[in-house]
C-alpha atoms as a PDB file:
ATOM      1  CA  UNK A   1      -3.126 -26.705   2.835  1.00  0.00           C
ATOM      2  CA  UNK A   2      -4.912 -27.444   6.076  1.00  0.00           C
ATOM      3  CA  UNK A   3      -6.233 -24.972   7.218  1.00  0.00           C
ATOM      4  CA  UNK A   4      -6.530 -25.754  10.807  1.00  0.00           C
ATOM      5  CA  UNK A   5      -3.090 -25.938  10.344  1.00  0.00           C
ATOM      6  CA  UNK A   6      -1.383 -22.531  12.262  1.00  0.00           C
ATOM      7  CA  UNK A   7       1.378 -22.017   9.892  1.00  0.00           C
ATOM      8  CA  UNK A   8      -1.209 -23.097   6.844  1.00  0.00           C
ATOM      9  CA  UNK A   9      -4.129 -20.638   7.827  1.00  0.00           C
ATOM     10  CA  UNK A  10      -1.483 -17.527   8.013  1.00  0.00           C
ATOM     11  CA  UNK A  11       0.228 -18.750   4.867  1.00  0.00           C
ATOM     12  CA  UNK A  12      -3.354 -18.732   3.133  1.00  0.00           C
ATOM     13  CA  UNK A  13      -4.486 -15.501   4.404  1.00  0.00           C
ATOM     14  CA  UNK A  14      -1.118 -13.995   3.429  1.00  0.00           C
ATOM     15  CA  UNK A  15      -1.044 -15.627  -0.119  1.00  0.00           C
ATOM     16  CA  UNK A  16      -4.935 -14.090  -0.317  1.00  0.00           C
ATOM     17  CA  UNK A  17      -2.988 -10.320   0.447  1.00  0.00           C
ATOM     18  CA  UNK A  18       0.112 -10.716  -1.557  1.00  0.00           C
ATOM     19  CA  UNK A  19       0.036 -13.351  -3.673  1.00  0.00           C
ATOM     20  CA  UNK A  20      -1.384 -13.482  -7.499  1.00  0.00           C
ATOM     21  CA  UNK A  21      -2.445 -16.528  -9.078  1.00  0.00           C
ATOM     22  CA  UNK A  22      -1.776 -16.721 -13.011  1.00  0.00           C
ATOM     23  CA  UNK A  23      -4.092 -18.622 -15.501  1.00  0.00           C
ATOM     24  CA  UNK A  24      -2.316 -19.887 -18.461  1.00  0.00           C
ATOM     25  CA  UNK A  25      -3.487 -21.613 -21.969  1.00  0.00           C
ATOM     26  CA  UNK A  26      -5.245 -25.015 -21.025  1.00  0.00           C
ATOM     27  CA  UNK A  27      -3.964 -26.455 -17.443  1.00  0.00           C
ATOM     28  CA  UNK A  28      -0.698 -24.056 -17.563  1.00  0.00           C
ATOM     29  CA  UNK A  29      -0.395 -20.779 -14.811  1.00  0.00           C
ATOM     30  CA  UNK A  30       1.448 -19.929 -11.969  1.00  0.00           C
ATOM     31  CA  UNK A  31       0.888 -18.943  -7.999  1.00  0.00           C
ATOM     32  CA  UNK A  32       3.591 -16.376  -7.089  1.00  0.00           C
ATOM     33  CA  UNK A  33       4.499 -14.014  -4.512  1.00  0.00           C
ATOM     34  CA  UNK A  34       7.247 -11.077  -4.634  1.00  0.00           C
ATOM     35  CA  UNK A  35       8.709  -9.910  -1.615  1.00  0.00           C
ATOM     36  CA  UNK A  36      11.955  -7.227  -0.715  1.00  0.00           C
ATOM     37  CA  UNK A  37      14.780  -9.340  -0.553  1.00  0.00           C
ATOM     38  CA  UNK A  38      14.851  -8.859   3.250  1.00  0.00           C
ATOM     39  CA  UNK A  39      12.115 -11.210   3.560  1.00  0.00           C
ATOM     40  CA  UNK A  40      13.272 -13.902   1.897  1.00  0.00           C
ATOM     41  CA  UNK A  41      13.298 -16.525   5.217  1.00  0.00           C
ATOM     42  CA  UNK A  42       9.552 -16.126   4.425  1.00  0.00           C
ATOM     43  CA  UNK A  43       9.133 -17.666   1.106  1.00  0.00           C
ATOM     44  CA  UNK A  44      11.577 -20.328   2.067  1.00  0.00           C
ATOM     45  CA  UNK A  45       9.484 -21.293   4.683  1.00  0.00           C
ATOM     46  CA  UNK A  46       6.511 -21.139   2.120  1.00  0.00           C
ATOM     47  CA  UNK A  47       8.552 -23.484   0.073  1.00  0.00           C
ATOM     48  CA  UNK A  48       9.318 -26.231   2.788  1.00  0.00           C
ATOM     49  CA  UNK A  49       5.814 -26.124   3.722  1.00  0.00           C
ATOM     50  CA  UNK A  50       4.274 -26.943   0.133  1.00  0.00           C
ATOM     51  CA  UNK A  51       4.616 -30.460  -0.908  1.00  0.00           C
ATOM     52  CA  UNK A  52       5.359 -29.835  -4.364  1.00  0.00           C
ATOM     53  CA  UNK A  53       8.388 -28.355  -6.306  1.00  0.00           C
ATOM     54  CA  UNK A  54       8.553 -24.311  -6.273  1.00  0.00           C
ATOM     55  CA  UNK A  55      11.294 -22.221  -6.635  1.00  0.00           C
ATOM     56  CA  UNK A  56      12.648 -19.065  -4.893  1.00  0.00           C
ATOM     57  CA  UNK A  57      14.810 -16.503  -7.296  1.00  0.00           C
ATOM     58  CA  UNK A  58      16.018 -13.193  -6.674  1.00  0.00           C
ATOM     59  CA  UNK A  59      16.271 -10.195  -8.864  1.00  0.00           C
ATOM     60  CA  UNK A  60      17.975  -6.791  -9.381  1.00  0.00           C
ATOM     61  CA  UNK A  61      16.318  -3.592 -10.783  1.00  0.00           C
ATOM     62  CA  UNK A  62      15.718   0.037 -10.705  1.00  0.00           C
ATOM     63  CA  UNK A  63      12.100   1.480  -9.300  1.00  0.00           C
ATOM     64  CA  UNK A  64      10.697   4.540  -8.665  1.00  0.00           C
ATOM     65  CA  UNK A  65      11.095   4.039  -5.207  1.00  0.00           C
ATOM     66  CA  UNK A  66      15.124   3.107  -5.787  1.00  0.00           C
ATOM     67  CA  UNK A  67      18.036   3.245  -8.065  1.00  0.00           C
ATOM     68  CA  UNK A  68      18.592  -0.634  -7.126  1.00  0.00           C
ATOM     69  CA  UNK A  69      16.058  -2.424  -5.407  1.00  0.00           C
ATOM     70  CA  UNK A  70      16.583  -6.319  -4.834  1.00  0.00           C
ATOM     71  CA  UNK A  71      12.903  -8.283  -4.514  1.00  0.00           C
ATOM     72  CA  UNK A  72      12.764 -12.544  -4.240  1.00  0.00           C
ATOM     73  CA  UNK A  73       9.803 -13.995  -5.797  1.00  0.00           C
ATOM     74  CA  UNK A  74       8.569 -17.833  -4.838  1.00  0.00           C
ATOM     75  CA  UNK A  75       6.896 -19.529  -7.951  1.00  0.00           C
ATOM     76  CA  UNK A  76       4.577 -22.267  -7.529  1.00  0.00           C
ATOM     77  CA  UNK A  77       3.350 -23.942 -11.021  1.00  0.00           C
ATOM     78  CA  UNK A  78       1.655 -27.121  -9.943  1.00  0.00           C
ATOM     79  CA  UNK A  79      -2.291 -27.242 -11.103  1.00  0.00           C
ATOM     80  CA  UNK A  80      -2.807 -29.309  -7.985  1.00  0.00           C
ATOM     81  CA  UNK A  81      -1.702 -26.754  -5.700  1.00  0.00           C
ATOM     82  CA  UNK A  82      -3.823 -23.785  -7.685  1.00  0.00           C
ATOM     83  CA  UNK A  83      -6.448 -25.913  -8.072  1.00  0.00           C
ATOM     84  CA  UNK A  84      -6.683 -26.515  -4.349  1.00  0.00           C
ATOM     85  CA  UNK A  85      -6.028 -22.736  -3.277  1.00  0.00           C
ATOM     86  CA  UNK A  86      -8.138 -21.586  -5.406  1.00  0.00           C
ATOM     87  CA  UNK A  87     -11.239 -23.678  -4.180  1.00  0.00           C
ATOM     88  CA  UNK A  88     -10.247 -22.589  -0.727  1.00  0.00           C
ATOM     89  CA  UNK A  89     -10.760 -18.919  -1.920  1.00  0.00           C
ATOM     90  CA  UNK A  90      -7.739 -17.204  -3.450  1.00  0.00           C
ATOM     91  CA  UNK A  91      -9.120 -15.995  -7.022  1.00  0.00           C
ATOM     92  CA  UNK A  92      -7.286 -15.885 -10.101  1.00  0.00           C
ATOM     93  CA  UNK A  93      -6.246 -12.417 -11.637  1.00  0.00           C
ATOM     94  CA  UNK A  94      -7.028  -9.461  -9.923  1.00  0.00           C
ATOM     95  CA  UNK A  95      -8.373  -9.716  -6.575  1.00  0.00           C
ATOM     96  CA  UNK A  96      -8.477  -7.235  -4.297  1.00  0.00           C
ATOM     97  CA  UNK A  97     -12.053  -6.773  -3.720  1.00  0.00           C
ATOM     98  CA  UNK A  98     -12.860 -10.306  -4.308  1.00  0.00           C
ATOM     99  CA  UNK A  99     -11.182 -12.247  -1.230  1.00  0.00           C
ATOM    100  CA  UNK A 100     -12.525 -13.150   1.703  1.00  0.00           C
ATOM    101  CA  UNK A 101     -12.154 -15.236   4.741  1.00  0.00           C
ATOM    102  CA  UNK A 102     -12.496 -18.897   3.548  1.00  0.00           C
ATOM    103  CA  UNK A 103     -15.634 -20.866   4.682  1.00  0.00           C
ATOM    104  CA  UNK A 104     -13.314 -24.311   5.930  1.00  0.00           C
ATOM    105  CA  UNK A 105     -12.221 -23.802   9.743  1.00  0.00           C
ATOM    106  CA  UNK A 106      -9.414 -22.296  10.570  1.00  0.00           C
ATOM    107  CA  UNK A 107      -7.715 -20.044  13.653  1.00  0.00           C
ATOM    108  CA  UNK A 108      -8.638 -16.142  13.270  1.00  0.00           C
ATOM    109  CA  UNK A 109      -5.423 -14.666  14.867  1.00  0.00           C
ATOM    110  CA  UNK A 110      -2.986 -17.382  12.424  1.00  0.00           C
ATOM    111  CA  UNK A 111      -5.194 -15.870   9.520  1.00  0.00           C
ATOM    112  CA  UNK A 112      -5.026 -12.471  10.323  1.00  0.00           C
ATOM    113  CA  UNK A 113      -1.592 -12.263  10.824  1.00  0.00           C
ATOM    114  CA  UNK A 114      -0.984 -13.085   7.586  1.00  0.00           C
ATOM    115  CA  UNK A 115      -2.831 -10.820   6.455  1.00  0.00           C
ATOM    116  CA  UNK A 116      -1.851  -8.079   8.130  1.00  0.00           C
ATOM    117  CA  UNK A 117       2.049  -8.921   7.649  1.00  0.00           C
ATOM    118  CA  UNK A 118       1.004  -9.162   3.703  1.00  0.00           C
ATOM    119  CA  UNK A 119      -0.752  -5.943   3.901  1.00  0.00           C
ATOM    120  CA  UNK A 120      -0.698  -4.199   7.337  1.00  0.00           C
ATOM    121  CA  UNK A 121       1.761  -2.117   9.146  1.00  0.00           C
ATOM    122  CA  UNK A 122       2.830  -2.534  12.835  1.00  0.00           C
ATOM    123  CA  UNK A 123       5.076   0.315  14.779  1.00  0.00           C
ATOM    124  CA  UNK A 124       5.400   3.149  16.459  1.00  0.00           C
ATOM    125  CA  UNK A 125       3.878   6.356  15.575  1.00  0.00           C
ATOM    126  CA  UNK A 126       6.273   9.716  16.279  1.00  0.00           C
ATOM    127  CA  UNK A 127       5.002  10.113  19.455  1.00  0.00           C
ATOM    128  CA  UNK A 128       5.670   6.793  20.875  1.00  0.00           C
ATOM    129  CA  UNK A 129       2.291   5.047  20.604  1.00  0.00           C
ATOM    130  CA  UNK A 130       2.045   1.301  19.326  1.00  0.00           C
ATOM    131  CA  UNK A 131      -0.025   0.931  16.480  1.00  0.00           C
ATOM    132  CA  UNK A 132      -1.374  -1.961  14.147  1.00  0.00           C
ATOM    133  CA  UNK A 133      -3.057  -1.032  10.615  1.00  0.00           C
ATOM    134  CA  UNK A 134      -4.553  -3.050   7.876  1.00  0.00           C
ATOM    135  CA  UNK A 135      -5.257  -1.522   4.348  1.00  0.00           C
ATOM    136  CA  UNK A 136      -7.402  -3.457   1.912  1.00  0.00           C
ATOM    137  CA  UNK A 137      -9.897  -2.912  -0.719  1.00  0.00           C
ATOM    138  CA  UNK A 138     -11.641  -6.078   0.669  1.00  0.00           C
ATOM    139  CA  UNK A 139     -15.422  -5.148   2.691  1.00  0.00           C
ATOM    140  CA  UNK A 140     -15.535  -8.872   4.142  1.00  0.00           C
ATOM    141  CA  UNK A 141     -11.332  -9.147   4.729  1.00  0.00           C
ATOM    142  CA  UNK A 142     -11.995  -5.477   7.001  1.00  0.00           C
ATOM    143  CA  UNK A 143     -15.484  -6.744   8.554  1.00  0.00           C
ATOM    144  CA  UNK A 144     -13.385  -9.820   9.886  1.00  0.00           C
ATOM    145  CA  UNK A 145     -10.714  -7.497  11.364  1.00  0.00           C
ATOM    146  CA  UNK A 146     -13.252  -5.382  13.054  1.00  0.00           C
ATOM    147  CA  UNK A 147     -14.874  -8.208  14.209  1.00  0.00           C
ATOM    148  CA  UNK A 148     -12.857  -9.763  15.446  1.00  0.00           C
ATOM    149  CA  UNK A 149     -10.476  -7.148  17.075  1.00  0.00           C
ATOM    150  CA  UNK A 150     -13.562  -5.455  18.950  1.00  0.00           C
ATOM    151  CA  UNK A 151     -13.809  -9.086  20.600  1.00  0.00           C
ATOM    152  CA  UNK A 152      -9.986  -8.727  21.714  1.00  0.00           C
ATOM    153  CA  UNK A 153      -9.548  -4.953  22.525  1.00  0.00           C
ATOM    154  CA  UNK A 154     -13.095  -4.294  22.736  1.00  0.00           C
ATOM    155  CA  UNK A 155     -11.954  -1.084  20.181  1.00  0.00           C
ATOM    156  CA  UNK A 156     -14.980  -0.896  17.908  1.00  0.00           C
ATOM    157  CA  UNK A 157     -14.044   0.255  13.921  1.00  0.00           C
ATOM    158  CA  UNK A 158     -16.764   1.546  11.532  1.00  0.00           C
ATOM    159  CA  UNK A 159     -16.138   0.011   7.623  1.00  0.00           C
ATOM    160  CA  UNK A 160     -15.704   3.513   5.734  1.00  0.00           C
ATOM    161  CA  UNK A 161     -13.845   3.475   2.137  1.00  0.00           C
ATOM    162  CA  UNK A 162     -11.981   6.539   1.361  1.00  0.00           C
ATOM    163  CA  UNK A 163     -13.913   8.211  -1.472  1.00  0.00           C
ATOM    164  CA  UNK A 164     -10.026   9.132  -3.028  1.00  0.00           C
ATOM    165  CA  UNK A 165      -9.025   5.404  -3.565  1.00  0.00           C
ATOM    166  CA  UNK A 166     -12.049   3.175  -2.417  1.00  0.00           C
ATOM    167  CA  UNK A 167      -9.407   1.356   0.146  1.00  0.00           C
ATOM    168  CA  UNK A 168     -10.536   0.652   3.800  1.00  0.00           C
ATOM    169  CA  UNK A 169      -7.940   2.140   6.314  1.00  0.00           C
ATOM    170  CA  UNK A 170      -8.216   0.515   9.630  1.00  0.00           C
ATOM    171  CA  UNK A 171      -6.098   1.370  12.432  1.00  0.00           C
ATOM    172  CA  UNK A 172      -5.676   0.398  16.346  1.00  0.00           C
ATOM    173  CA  UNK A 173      -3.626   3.172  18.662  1.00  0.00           C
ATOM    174  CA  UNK A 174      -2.146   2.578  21.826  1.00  0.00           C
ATOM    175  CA  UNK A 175      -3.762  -0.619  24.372  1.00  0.00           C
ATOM    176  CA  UNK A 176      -6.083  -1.573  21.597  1.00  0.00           C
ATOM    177  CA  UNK A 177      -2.736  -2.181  19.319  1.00  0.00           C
ATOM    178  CA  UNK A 178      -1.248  -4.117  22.485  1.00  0.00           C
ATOM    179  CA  UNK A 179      -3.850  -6.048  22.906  1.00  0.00           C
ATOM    180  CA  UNK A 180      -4.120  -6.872  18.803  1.00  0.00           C
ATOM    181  CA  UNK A 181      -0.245  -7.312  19.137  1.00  0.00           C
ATOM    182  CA  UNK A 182      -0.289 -10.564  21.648  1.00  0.00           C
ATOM    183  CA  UNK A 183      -3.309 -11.803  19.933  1.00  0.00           C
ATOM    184  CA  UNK A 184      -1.926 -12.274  16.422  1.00  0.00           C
ATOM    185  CA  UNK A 185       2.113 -12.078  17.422  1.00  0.00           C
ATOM    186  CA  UNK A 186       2.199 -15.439  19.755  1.00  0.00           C
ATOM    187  CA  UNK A 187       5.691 -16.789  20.603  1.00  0.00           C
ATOM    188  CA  UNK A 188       7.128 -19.032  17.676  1.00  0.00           C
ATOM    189  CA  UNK A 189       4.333 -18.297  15.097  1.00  0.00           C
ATOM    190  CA  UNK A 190       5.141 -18.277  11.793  1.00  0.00           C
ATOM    191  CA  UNK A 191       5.513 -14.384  10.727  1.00  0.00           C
ATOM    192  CA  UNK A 192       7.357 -11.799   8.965  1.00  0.00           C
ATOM    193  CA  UNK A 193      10.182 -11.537  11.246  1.00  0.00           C
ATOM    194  CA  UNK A 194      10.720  -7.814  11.161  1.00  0.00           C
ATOM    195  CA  UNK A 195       7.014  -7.148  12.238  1.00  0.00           C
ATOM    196  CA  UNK A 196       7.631  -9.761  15.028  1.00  0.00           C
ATOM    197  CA  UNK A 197      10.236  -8.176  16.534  1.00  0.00           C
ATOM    198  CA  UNK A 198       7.892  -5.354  16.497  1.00  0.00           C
ATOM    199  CA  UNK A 199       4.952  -7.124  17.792  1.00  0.00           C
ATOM    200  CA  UNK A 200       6.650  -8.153  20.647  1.00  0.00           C
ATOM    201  CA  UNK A 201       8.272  -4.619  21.474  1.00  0.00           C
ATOM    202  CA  UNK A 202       4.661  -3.450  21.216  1.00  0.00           C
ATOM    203  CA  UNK A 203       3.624  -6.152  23.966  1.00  0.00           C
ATOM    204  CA  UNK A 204       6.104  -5.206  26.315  1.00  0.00           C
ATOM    205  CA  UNK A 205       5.193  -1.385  26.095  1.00  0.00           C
ATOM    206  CA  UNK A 206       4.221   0.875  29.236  1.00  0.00           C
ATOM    207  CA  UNK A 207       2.302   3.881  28.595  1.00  0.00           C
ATOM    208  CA  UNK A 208       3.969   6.983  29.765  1.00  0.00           C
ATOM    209  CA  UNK A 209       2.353   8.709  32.471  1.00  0.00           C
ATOM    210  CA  UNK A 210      -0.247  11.060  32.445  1.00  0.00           C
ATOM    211  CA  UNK A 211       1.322  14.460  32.995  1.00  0.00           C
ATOM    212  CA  UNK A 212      -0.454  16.864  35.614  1.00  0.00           C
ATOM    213  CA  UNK A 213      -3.055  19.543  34.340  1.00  0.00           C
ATOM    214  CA  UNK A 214      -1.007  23.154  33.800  1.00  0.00           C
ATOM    215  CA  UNK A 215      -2.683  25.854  36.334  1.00  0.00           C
ATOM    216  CA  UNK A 216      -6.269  26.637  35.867  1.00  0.00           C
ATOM    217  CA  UNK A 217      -6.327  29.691  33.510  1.00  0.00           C
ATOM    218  CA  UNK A 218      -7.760  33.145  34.780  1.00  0.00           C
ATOM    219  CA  UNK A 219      -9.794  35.604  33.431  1.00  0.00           C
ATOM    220  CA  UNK A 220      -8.865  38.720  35.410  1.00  0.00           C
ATOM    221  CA  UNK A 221     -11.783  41.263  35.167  1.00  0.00           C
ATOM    222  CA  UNK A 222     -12.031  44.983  36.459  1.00  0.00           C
ATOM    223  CA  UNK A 223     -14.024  43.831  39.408  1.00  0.00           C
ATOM    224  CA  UNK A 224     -11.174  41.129  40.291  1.00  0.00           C
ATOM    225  CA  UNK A 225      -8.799  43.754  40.009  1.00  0.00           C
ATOM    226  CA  UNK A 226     -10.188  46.236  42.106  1.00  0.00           C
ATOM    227  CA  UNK A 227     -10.367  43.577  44.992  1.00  0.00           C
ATOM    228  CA  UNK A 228      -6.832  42.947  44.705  1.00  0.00           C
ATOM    229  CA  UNK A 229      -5.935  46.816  44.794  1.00  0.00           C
ATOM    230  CA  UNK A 230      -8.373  47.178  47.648  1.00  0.00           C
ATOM    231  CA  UNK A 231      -7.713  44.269  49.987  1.00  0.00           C
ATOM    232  CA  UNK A 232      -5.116  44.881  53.130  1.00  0.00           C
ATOM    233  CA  UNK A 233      -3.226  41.461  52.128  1.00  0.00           C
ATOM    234  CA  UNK A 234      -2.445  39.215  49.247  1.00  0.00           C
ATOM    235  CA  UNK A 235      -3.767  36.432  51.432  1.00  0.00           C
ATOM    236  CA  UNK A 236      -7.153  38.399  51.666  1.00  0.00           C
ATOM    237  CA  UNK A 237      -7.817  38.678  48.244  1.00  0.00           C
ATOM    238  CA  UNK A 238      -6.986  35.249  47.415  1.00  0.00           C
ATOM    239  CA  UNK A 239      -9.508  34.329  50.164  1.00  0.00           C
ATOM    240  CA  UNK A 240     -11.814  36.594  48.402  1.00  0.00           C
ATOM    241  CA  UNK A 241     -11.207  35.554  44.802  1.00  0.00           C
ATOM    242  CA  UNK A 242     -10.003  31.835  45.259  1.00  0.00           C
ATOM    243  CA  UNK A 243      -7.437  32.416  42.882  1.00  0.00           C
ATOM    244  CA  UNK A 244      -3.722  31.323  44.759  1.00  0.00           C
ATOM    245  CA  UNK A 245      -1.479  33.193  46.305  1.00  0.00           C
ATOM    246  CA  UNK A 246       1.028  33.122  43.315  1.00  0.00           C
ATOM    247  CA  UNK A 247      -1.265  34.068  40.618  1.00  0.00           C
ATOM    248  CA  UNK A 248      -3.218  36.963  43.207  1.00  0.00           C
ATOM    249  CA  UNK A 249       1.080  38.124  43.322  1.00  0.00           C
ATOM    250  CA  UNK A 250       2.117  38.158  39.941  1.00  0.00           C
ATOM    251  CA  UNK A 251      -1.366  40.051  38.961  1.00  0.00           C
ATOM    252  CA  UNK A 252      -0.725  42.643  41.481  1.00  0.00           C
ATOM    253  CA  UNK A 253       2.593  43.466  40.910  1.00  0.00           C
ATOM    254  CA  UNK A 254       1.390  43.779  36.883  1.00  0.00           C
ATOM    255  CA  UNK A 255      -0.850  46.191  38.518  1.00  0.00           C
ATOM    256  CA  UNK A 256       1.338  48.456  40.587  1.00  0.00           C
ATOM    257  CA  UNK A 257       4.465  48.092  38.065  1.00  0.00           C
ATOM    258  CA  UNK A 258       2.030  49.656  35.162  1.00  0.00           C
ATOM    259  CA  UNK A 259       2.220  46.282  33.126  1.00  0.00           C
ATOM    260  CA  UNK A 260      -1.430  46.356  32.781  1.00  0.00           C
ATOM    261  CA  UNK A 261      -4.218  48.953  33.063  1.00  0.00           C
ATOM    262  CA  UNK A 262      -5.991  50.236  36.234  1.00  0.00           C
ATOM    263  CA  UNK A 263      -9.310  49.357  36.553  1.00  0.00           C
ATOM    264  CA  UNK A 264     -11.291  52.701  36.234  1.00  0.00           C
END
């Protein structure tokens, strides 16, 4: 587990998101991490990257979420392996306030992209706009993100808990999310491969264009009015008014057709 490793630093800060490491009775316990069964090239790749003997199962049960949901968990017993994780900074029991970026050297996007595919979302919101979120109950795991995203989209992100649940909801829209994207989403890095495929639609996406402002709104007044009863032309009281030819029309017919009231 060197961290300076790529594919070590994002399996770190992903095992820091997802994983849970179990304490047993004297040097017993158990580091393990339970995934949908979609995402079970993952954990293999977690397993030929650890030097010691783990195991990948899979398993068949009903949820609240669904009738039958199918979820592979990779088990790591070895007290070498804890031990070492565990000085590096993943705690054991519950530890979702407690994490934090370890203090060995490491690179930030490999990291964060392990955390984010642990606990992050990246898509497409309804209306077409890329968008990368991280939720964690962690204040130094979201000062890192901020961080270190305002250095690569320049997007700044206040730390703010939500007083419901106490979790930190940070979110990047549109450029800011492309930018995040090809920072953390490189070709050939070691990811969840759904959100990669994502990533990279999200690097590849043009903004639509801007559409053109609708017609400037008019307030027609009694005094407006009367000049458009009381000029010889259309063209005349548009000159007067600076209102355009169309809108001077359509008001003036309303006028003579009874539509709306004379002015008194």
């Amino acid at each position: 587990m060197d961290l300076t490793v790529p594919e070590y630093a994002y399996m770190f800060g992903f095992l820091q998101a997802d994983g849970h490491l179990e304490q047993g009775v004297g040097q017993k316990g158990k580091l393990s991490v339970e995934l949908n069964a979609r995402d079970i090239a993952l954990l293999l790749k977690f397993q030929k990257l650890t030097p010691y003997y783990s195991s990948v199962t899979e398993r068949t049960r009903a949820t609240n979420f669904a009738e039958i949901h199918t979820s592979t968990t990779w088990s790591l017993c070895s007290l070498e392996a804890r031990t070492k994780l565990n000085e590096l900074g993943l705690p054991y029991g519950r530890k979702s306030k407690t994490i934090a970026p370890p203090s060995v050297e490491f690179p930030p996007n490999d990291y964060l992209r392990g955390v984010i595919d642990a606990d992050g979302s990246v898509g497409f919101t309804k209306q077409g706009l890329p968008f990368i979120s991280l939720t964690t109950q962690s204040t130094a795991i979201g000062a890192y993100l901020c961080s270190h995203a305002q250095s690569v989209t320049g997007a700044k992100r206040t730390l703010k808990r939500y007083a419901r649940d106490g979790i930190y909801n940070l979110i990047y829209v549109g450029k800011a999310a492309q930018k995040l994207a090809v920072f953390l989403y490189y070709p050939g890095c070691l990811s969840l491969e759904r959100k990669q495929t994502t990533a990279e639609s999200i690097a590849t996406w043009v903004p639509s264009p801007r559409k053109k402002p609708g017609p400037e709104r008019i307030v027609w007044t009694a005094e407006k009015d009367k000049v458009l009863l009381s000029t010889s032309t259309v063209d005349d009281a548009c000159a007067e008014l600076g209102h355009s030819r169309n809108a001077c029309r359509a008001r003036l017919t309303k006028l003579l057709d009874g539509l709306v009231p004379l002015p008194s």
